[in-house]
Protein backbone atom coordinates (compact mmCIF):
# COMPACT_ATOMS: atom_id res chain seq x y z
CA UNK A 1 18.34 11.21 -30.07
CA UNK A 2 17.70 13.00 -26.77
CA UNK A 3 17.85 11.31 -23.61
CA UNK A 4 16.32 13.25 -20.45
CA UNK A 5 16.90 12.71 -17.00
CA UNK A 6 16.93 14.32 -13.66
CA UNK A 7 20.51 15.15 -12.18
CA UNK A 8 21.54 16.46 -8.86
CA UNK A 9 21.42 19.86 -8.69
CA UNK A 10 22.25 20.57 -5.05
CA UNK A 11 23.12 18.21 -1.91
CA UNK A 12 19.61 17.92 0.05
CA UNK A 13 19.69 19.77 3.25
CA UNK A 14 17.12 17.59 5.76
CA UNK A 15 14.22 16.12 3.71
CA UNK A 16 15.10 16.68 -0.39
CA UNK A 17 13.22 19.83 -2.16
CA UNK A 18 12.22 19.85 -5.64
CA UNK A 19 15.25 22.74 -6.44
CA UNK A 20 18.03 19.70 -5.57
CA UNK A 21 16.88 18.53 -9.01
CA UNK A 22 17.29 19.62 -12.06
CA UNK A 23 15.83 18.29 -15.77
CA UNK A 24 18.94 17.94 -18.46
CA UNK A 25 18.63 17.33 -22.00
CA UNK A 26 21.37 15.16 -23.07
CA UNK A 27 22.10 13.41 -26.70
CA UNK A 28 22.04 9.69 -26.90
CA UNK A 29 23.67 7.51 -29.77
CA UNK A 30 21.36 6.12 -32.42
CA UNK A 31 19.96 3.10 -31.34
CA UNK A 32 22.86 1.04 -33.36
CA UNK A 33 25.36 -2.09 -31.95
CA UNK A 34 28.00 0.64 -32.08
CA UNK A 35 27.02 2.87 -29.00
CA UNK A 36 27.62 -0.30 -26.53
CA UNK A 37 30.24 -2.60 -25.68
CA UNK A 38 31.05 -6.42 -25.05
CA UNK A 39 28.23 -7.21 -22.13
CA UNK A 40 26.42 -3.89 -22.21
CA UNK A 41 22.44 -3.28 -23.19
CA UNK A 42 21.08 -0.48 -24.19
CA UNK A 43 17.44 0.39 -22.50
CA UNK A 44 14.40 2.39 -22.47
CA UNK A 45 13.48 2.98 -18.99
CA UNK A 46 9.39 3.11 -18.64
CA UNK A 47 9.07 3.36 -14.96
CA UNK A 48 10.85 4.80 -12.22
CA UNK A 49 10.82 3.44 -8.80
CA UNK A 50 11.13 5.74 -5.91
CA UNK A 51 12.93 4.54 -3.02
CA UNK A 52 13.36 6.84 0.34
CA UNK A 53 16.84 4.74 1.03
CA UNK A 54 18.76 6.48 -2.18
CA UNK A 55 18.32 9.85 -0.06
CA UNK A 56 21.37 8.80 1.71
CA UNK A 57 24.08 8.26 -1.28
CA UNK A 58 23.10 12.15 -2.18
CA UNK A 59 25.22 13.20 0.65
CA UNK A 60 29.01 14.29 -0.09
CA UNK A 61 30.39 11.65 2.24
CA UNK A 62 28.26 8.94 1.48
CA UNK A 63 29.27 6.10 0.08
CA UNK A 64 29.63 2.26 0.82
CA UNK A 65 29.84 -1.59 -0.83
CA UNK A 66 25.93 -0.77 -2.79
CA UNK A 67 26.75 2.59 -4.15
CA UNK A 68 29.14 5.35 -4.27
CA UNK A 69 28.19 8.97 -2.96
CA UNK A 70 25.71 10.52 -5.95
CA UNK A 71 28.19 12.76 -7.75
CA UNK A 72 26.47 16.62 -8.11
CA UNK A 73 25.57 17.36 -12.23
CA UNK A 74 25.02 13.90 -12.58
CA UNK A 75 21.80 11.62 -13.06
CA UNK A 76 20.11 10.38 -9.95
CA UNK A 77 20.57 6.25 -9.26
CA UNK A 78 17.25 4.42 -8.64
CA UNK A 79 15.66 1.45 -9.84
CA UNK A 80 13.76 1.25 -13.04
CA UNK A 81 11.77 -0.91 -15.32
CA UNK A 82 13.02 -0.98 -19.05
CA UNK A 83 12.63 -2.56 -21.99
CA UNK A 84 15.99 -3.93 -24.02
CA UNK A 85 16.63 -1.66 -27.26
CA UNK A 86 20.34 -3.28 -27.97
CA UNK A 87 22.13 -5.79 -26.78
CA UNK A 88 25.81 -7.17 -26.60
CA UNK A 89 24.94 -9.74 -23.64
CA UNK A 90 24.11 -13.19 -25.00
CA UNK A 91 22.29 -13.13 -21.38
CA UNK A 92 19.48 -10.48 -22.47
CA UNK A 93 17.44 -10.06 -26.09
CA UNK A 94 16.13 -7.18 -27.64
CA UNK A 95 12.57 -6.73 -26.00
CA UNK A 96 13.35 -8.16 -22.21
CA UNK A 97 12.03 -6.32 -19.80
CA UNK A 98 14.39 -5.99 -16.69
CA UNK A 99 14.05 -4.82 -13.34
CA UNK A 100 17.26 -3.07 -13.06
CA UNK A 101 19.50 -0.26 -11.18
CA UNK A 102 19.54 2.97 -13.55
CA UNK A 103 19.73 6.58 -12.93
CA UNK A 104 16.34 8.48 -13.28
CA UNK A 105 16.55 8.92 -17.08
CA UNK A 106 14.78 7.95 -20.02
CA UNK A 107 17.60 5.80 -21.61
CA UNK A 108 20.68 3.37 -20.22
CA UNK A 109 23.77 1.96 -21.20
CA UNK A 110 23.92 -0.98 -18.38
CA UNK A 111 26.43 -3.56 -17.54
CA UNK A 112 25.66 -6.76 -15.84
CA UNK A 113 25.77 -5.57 -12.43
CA UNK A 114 22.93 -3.18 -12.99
CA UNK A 115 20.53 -6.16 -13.63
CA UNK A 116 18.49 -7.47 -10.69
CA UNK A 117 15.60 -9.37 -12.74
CA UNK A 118 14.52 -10.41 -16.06
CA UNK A 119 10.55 -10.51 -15.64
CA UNK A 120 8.06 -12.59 -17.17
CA UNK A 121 8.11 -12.43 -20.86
CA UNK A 122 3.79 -12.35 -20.27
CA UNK A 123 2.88 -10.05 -16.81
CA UNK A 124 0.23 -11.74 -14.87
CA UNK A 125 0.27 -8.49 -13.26
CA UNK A 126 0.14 -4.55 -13.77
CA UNK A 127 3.96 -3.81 -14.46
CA UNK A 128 4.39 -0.98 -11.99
CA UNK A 129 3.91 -3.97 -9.27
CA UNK A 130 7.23 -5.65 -10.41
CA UNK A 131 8.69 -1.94 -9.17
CA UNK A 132 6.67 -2.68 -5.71
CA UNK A 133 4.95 -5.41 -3.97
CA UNK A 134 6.75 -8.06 -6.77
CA UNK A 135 10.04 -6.02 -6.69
CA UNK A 136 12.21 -5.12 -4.18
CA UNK A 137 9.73 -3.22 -1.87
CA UNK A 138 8.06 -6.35 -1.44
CA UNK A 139 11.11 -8.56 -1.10
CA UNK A 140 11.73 -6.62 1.75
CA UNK A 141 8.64 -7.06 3.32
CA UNK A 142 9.17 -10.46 3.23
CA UNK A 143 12.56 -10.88 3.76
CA UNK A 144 12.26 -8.64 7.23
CA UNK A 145 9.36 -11.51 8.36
CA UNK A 146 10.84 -14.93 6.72
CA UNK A 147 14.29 -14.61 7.51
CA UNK A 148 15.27 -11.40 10.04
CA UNK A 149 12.23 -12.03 12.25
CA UNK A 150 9.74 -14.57 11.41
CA UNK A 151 6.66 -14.33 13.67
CA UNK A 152 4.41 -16.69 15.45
CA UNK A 153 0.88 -16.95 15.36
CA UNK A 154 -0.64 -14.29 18.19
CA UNK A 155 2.67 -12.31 18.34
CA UNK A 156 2.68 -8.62 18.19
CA UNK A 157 4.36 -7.06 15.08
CA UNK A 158 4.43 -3.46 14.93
CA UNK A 159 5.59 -1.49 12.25
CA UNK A 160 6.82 2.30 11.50
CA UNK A 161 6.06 4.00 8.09
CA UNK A 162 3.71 1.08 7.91
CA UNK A 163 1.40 2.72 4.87
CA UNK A 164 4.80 3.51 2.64
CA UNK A 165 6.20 0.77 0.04
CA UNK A 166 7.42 -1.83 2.34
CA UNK A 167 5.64 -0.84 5.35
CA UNK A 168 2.07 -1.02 3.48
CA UNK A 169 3.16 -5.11 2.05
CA UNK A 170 5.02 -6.06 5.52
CA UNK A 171 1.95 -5.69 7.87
CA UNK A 172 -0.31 -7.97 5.15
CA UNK A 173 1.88 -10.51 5.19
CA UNK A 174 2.27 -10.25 9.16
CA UNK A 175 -1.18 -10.89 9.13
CA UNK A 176 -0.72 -14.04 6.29
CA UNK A 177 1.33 -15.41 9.26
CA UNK A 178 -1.23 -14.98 11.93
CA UNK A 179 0.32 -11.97 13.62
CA UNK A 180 -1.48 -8.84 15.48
CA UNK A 181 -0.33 -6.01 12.71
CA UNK A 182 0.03 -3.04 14.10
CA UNK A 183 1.41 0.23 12.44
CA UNK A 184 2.99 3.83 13.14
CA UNK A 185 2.12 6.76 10.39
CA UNK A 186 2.03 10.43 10.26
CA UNK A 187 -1.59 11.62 10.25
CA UNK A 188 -4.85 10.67 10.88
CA UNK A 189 -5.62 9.90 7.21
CA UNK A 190 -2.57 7.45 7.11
CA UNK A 191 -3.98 5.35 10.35
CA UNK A 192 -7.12 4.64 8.89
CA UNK A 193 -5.72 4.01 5.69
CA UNK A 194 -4.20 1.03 7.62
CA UNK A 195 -6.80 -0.42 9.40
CA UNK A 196 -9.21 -0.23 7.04
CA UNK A 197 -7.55 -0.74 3.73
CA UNK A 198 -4.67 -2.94 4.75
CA UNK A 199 -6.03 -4.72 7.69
CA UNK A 200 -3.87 -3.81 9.93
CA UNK A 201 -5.46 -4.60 14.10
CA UNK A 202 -4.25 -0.84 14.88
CA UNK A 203 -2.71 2.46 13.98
CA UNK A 204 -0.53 4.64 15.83
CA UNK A 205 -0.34 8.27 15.02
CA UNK A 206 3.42 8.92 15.93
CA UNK A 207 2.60 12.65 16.24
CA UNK A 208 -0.04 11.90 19.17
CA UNK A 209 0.26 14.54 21.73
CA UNK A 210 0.89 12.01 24.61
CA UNK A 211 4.00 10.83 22.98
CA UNK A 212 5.35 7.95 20.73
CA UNK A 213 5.83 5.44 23.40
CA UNK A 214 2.52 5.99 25.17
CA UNK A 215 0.80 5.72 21.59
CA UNK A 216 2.64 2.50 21.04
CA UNK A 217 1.88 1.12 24.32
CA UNK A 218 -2.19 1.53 24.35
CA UNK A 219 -2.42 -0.12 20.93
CA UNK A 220 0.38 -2.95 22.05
CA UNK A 221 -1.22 -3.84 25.69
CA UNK A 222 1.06 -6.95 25.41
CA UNK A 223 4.25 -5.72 24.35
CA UNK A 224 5.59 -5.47 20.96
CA UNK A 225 7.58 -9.20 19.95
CA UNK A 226 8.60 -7.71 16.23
CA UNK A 227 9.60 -4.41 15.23
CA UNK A 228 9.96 -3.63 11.79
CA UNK A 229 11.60 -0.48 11.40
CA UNK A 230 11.77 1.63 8.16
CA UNK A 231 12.93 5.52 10.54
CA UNK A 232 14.51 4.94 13.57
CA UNK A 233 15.43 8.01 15.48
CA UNK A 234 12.72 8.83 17.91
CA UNK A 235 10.54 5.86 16.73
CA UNK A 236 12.83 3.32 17.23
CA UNK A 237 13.27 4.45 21.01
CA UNK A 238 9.85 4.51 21.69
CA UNK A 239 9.29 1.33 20.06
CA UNK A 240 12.53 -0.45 22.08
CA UNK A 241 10.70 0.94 25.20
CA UNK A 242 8.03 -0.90 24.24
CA UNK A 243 9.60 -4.42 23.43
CA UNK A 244 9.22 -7.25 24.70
CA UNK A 245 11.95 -9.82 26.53
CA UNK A 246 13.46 -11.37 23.44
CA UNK A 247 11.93 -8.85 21.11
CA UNK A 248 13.22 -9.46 17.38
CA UNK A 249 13.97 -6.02 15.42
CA UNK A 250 14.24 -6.05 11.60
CA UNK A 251 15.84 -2.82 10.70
CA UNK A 252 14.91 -2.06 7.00
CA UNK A 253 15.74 1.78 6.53
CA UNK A 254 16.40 4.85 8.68
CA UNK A 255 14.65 7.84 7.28
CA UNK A 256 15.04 9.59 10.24
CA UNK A 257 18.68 9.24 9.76
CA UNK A 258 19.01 9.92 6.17
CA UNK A 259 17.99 13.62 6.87
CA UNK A 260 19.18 14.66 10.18
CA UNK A 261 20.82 17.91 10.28
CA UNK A 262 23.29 16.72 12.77
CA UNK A 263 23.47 13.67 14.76
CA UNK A 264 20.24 12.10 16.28
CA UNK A 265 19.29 12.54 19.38
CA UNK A 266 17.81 9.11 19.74
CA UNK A 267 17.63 6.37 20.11
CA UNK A 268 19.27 6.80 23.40
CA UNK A 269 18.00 3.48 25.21
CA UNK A 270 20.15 1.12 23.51
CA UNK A 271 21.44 -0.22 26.60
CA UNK A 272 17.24 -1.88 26.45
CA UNK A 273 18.83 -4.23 24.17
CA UNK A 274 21.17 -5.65 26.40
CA UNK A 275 18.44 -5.90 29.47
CA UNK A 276 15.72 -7.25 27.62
CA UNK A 277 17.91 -9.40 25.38
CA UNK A 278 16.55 -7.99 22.09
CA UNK A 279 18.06 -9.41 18.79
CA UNK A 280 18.63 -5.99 16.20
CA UNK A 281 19.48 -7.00 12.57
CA UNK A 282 19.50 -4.84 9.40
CA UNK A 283 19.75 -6.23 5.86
CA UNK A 284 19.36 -5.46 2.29
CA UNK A 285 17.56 -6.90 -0.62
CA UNK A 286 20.80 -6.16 -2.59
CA UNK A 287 22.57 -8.90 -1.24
CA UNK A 288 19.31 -11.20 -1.76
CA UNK A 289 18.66 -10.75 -5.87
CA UNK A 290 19.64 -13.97 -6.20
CA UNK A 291 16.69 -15.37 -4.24
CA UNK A 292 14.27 -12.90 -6.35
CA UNK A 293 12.20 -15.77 -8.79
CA UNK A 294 11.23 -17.49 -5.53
CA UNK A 295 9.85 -14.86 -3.43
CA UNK A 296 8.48 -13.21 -6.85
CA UNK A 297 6.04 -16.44 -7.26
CA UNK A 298 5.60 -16.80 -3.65
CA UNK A 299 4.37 -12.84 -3.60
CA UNK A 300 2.28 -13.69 -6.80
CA UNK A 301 0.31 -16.11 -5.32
CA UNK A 302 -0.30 -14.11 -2.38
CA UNK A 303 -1.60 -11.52 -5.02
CA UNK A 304 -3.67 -14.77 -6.88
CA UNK A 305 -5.15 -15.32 -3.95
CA UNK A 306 -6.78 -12.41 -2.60
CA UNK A 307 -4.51 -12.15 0.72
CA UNK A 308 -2.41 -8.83 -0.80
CA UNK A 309 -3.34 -5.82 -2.24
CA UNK A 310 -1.20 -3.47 -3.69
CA UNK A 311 -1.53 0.43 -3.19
CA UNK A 312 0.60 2.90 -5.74
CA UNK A 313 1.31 6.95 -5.76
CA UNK A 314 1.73 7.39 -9.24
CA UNK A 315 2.70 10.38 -11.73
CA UNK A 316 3.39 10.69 -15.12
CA UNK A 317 6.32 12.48 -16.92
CA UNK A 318 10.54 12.40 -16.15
CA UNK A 319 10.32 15.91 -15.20
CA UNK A 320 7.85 14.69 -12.05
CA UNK A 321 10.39 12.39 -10.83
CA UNK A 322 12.12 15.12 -8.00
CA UNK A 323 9.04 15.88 -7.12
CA UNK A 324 7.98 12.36 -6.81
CA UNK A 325 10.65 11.85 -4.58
CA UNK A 326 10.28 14.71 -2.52
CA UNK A 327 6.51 13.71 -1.79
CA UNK A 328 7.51 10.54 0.22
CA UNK A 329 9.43 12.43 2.62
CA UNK A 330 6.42 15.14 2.88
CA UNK A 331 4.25 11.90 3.54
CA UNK A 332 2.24 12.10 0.88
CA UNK A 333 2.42 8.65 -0.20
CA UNK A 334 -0.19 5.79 0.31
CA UNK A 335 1.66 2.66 -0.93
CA UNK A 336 4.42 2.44 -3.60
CA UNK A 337 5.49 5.51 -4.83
CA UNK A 338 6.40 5.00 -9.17
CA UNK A 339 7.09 7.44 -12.15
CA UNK A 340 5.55 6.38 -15.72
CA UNK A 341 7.91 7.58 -18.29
């Protein structure tokens, strides 16, 4: 049986290119007990998240307690969606459907540790949204304004990347809490997609010719109380500049960092954090799985009840999923960005 996936060609040089991917044609054991051990499932993987925060283990000297650095030749790490083909886990039956940490390939050999949820055996819901707003783009949405920095009603939240995957969830569910939503984006297109599809109050451009922080500070008159920040680099600054005494920051990715050539040149008014007694705190879903069933149904409901909507950049195909990737860091993205299989 052949099992394709999408290695890494090359180490990504600033924002990834289609050419630091490359489709392989590998063989896979017949679908038999014999090709797993004690514990291990075999899978089909049907969808293929795409996640700007795996751009950092493709670096040489990456590396930390989530994942080792991506080895070159080898298949890409993501998250997928697959179905259970075989299975040597009393934990998991043939036909499961898991939400689960695989490379970008068509078939898996997993071990527990790959697992992050078992889904509903019936989906109230398209699947691709258990990759997105009910997986761990929307956990992090909500994690960043339950637990990091929960808002009160009036506050200011503003928000960078705000019409990616967990920038696009995070300002609805500001706006659940009461909250003024407000959100950064690339291009004209991108602010109106927020204010008028995702109800955010305001959009900043962060390319607007009179600067980030200016931008930030005509559509925050009264300071920004929550930060949510999915860059950091020049955006954070501005956004620190613009903070509030006793501003919270929930620090969810650093795309700005992930592709610097070099060390960043900001932020480089950190010392803000000390004068206006700003609280800074990053975190990862990783270390949250276990939590996942109750902010699943609490995100469902949400769904149920008219007060989310989900947005998706989809293709089709393995061979699409480089590309895929690349086209978040280009900003072509509205929403979640997923690869059918």
């Amino acid at each position: 049986m052949k099992n394709r996936s999408i290695i890494l060609a090359k180490r990504p040089v600033g924002n990834p290119k289609p050419d630091d991917f490359a489709l392989h044609v590998g063989e896979l054991p017949d679908i038999q007990d014999s090709c797993i051990q004690d514990n291990e499932i075999l899978v089909k993987n049907f969808a293929i998240s795409l996640d700007a925060g795996f751009r950092n283990w493709m670096d040489e000297d990456a590396g930390d307690e989530v994942l080792p650095a991506m080895p070159l030749g080898e298949p890409v790490m993501g998250l997928s969606l697959c179905e259970v083909l075989a299975t040597k886990n009393p934990e998991y039956e043939v036909g499961d459907k898991l939400m689960a940490r695989f490379a970008w390939q068509e078939y898996s050999i997993g071990k527990p540790g790959d697992f992050i949820a078992k889904l509903p055996k019936d989906l109230e819901f398209p699947y691709s949204y258990y990759l997105g707003v009910l997986g761990d783009t929307g956990m992090s949405a909500y994690f960043a304004l339950t637990e990091i920095a929960p808002p009160k009603e009036g506050e200011t939240v503003l928000i960078s990347a705000a019409g990616g995957a967990v920038g696009s969830i995070a300002g609805q569910i500001a706006k659940i809490y009461g909250a003024r939503a407000v959100g950064i984006s690339s291009s004209p297109e991108k602010c109106d997609f927020l204010v008028n599809e995702l109800g955010y109050d305001a959009a900043v451009n962060r390319k607007a010719p009179e600067g980030q922080a200016e931008a930030i500070k005509a559509a925050c008159p009264d300071g920004v109380d929550i930060f949510l920040d999915n860059v950091g680099g020049e955006t954070l600054q501005a956004a620190i500049t613009n903070m509030n005494h006793r501003g919270r920051i929930a620090m969810i990715g650093a795309v700005t960092h992930y592709t610097a050539k070099g060390a960043p040149s900001a932020p480089n008014n950190l010392f803000e954090l000390v004068s206006k007694e700003i609280t800074a705190q990053g975190f990862m879903t990783h270390f949250r799985h276990d939590e996942y069933e109750a902010v699943r149904q609490q995100l469902e409901s949400w769904l149920a009840e008219g007060k989310l909507k989900s947005f998706e950049h989809k293709l089709t195909g393995i061979e699409n999923v480089g590309v895929a990737f690349c086209q978040m860091f280009e900003g072509q993205n509205f929403g979640k960005t997923v690869v059918d299989l």
